[in-house]
N, C-alpha and C. Protein backbone atom coordinates (compact mmCIF):
# COMPACT_ATOMS: atom_id res chain seq x y z
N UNK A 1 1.05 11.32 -78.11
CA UNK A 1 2.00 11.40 -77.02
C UNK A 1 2.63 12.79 -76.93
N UNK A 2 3.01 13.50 -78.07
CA UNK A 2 3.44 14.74 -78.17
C UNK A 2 2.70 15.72 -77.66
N UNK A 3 1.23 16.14 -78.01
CA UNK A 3 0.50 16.49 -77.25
C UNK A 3 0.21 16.54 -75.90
N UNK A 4 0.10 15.16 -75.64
CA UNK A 4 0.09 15.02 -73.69
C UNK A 4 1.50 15.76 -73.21
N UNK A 5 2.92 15.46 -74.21
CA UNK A 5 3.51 15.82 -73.25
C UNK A 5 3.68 17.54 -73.59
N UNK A 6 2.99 18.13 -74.33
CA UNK A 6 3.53 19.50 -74.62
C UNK A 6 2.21 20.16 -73.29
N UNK A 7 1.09 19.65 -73.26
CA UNK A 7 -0.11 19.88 -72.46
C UNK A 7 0.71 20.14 -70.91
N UNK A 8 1.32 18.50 -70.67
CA UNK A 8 2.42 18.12 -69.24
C UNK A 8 3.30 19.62 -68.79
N UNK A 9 3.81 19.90 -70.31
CA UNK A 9 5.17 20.83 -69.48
C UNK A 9 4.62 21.80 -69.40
N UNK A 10 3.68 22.57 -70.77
CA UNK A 10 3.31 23.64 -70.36
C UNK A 10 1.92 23.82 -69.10
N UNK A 11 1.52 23.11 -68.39
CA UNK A 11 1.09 23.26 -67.20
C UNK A 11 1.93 23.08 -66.30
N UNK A 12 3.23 22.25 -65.99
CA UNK A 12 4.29 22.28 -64.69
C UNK A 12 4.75 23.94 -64.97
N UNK A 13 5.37 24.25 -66.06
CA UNK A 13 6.01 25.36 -66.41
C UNK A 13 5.23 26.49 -65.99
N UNK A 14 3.73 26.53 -66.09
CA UNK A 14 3.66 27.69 -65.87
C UNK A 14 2.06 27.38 -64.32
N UNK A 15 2.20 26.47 -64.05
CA UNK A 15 1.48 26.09 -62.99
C UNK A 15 2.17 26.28 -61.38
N UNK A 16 1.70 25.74 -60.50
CA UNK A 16 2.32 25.81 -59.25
C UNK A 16 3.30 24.62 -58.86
N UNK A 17 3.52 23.77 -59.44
CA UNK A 17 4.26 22.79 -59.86
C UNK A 17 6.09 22.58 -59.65
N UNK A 18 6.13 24.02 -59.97
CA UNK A 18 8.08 24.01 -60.25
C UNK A 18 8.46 23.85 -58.81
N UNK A 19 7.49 24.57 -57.80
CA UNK A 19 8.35 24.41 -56.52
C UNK A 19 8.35 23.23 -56.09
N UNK A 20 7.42 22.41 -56.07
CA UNK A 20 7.45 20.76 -55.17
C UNK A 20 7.64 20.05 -56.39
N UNK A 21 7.75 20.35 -57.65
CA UNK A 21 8.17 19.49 -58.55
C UNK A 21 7.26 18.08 -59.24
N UNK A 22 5.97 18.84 -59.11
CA UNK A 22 4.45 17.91 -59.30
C UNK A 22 3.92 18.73 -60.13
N UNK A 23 2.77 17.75 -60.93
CA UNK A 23 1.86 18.65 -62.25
C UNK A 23 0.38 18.20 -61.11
N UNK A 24 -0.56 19.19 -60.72
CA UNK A 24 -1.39 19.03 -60.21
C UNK A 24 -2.64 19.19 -61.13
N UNK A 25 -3.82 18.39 -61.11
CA UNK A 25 -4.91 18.76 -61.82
C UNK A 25 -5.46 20.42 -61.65
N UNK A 26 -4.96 21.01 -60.51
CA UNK A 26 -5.67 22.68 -60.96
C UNK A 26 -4.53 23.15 -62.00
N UNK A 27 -3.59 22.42 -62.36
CA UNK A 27 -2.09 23.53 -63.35
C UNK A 27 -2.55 22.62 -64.69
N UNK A 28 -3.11 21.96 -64.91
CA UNK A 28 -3.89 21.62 -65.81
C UNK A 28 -4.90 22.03 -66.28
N UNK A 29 -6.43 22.32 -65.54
CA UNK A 29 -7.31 23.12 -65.59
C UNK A 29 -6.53 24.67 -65.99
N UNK A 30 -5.90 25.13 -65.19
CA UNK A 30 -5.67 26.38 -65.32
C UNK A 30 -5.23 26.40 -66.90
N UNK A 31 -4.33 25.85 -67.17
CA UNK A 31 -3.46 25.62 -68.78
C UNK A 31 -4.93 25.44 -69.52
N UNK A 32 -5.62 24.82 -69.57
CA UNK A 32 -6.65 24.33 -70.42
C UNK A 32 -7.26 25.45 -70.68
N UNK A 33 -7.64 26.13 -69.58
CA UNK A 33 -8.66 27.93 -69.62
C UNK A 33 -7.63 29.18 -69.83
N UNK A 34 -6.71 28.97 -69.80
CA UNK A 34 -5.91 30.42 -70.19
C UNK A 34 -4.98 30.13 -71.46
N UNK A 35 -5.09 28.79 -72.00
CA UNK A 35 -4.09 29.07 -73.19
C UNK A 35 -4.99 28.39 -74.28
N UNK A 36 -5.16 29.35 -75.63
CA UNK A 36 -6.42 29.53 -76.71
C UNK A 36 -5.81 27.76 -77.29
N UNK A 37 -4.78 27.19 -77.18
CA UNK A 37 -4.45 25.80 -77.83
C UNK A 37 -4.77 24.60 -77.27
N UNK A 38 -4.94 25.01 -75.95
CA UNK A 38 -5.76 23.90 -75.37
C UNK A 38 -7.38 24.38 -74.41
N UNK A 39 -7.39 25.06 -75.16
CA UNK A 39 -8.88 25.44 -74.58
C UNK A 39 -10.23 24.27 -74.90
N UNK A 40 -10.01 23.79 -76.05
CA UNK A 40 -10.78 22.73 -76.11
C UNK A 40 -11.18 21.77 -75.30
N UNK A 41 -9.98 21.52 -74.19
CA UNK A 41 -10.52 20.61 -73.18
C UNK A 41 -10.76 21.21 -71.95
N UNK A 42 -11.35 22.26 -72.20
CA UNK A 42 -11.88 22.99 -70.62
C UNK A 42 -13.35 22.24 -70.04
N UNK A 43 -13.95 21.58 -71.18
CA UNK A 43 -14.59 20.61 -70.79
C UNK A 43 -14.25 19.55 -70.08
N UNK A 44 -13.21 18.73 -70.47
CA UNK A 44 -12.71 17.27 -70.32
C UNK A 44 -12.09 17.64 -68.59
N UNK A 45 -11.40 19.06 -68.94
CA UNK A 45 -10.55 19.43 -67.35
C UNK A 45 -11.24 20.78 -66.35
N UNK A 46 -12.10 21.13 -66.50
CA UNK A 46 -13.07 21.69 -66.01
C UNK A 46 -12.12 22.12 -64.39
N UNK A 47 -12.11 23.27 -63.79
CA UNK A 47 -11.50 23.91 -62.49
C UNK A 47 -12.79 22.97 -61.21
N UNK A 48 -11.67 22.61 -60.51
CA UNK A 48 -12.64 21.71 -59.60
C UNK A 48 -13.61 22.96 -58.52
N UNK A 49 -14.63 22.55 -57.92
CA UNK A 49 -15.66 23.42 -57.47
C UNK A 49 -15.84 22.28 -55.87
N UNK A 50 -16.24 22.85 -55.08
CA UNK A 50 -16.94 22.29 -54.02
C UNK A 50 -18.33 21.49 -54.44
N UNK A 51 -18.66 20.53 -54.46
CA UNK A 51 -19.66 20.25 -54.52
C UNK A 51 -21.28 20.84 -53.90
N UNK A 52 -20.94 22.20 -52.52
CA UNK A 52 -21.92 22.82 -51.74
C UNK A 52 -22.33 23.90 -53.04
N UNK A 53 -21.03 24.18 -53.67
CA UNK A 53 -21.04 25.50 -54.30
C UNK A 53 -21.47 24.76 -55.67
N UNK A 54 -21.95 23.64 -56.36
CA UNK A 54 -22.52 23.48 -57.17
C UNK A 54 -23.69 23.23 -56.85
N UNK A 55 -24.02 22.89 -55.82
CA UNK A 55 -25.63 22.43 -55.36
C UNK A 55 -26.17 24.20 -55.06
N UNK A 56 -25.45 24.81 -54.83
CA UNK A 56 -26.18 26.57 -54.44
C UNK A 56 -25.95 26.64 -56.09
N UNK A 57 -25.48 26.75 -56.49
CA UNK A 57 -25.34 27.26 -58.31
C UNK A 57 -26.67 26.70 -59.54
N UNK A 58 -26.64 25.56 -58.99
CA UNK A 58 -27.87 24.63 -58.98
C UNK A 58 -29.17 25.09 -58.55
N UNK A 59 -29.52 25.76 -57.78
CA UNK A 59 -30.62 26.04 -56.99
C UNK A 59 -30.66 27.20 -57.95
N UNK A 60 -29.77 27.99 -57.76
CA UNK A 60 -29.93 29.28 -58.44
C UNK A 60 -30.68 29.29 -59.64
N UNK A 61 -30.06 28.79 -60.65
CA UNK A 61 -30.85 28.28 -61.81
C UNK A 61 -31.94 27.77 -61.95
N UNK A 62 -32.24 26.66 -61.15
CA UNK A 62 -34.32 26.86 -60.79
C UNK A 62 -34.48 27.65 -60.50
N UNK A 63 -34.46 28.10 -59.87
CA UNK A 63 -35.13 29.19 -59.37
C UNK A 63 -35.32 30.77 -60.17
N UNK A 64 -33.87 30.53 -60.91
CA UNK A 64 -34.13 31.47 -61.93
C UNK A 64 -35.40 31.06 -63.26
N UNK A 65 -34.96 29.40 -63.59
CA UNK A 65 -35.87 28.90 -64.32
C UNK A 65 -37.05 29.00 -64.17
N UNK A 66 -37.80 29.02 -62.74
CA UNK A 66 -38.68 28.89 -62.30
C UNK A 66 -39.72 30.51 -62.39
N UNK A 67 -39.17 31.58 -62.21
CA UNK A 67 -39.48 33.28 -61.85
C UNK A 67 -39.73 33.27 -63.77
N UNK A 68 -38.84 33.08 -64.66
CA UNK A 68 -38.93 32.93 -66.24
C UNK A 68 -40.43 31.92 -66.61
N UNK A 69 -40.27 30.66 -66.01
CA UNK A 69 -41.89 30.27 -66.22
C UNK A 69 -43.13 30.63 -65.67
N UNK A 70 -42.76 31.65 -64.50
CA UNK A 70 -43.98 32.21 -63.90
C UNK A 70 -44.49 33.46 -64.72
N UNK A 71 -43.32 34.28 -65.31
CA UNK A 71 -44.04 35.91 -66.62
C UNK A 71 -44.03 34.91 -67.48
């Protein structure tokens, strides 16, 4: 519980949060990737993406995969 709530403040605290007075999942993500104590869950909280911009990111990578199995 201590954890969740030290995770809680320090994303309102230093997220976009203080003005409307909400903890949003990007002030979470963000906390997770910029502070070395909770970096561990940059997996679990990952920065949300467009789904277009993972399907082009996606492609990319075959295609890179693909030019690597052709030499």
């Amino acid at each position: 519980e201590l954890f969740v709530q030290h995770l809680a403040l320090s994303s309102f605290n230093n997220g976009s949060g203080k003005d409307s007075n909400t903890l949003e999942y990007s002030d979470l993500a963000k906390t997770t990737e910029e502070n070395e104590t909770f970096h561990f869950l940059t997996d679990i909280l990952p920065k949300k993406i467009l789904a277009r911009d993972y399907l082009k990111t996606l492609e990319q990578m075959q295609e890179e995969e693909e030019e690597e199995a052709d030499l």
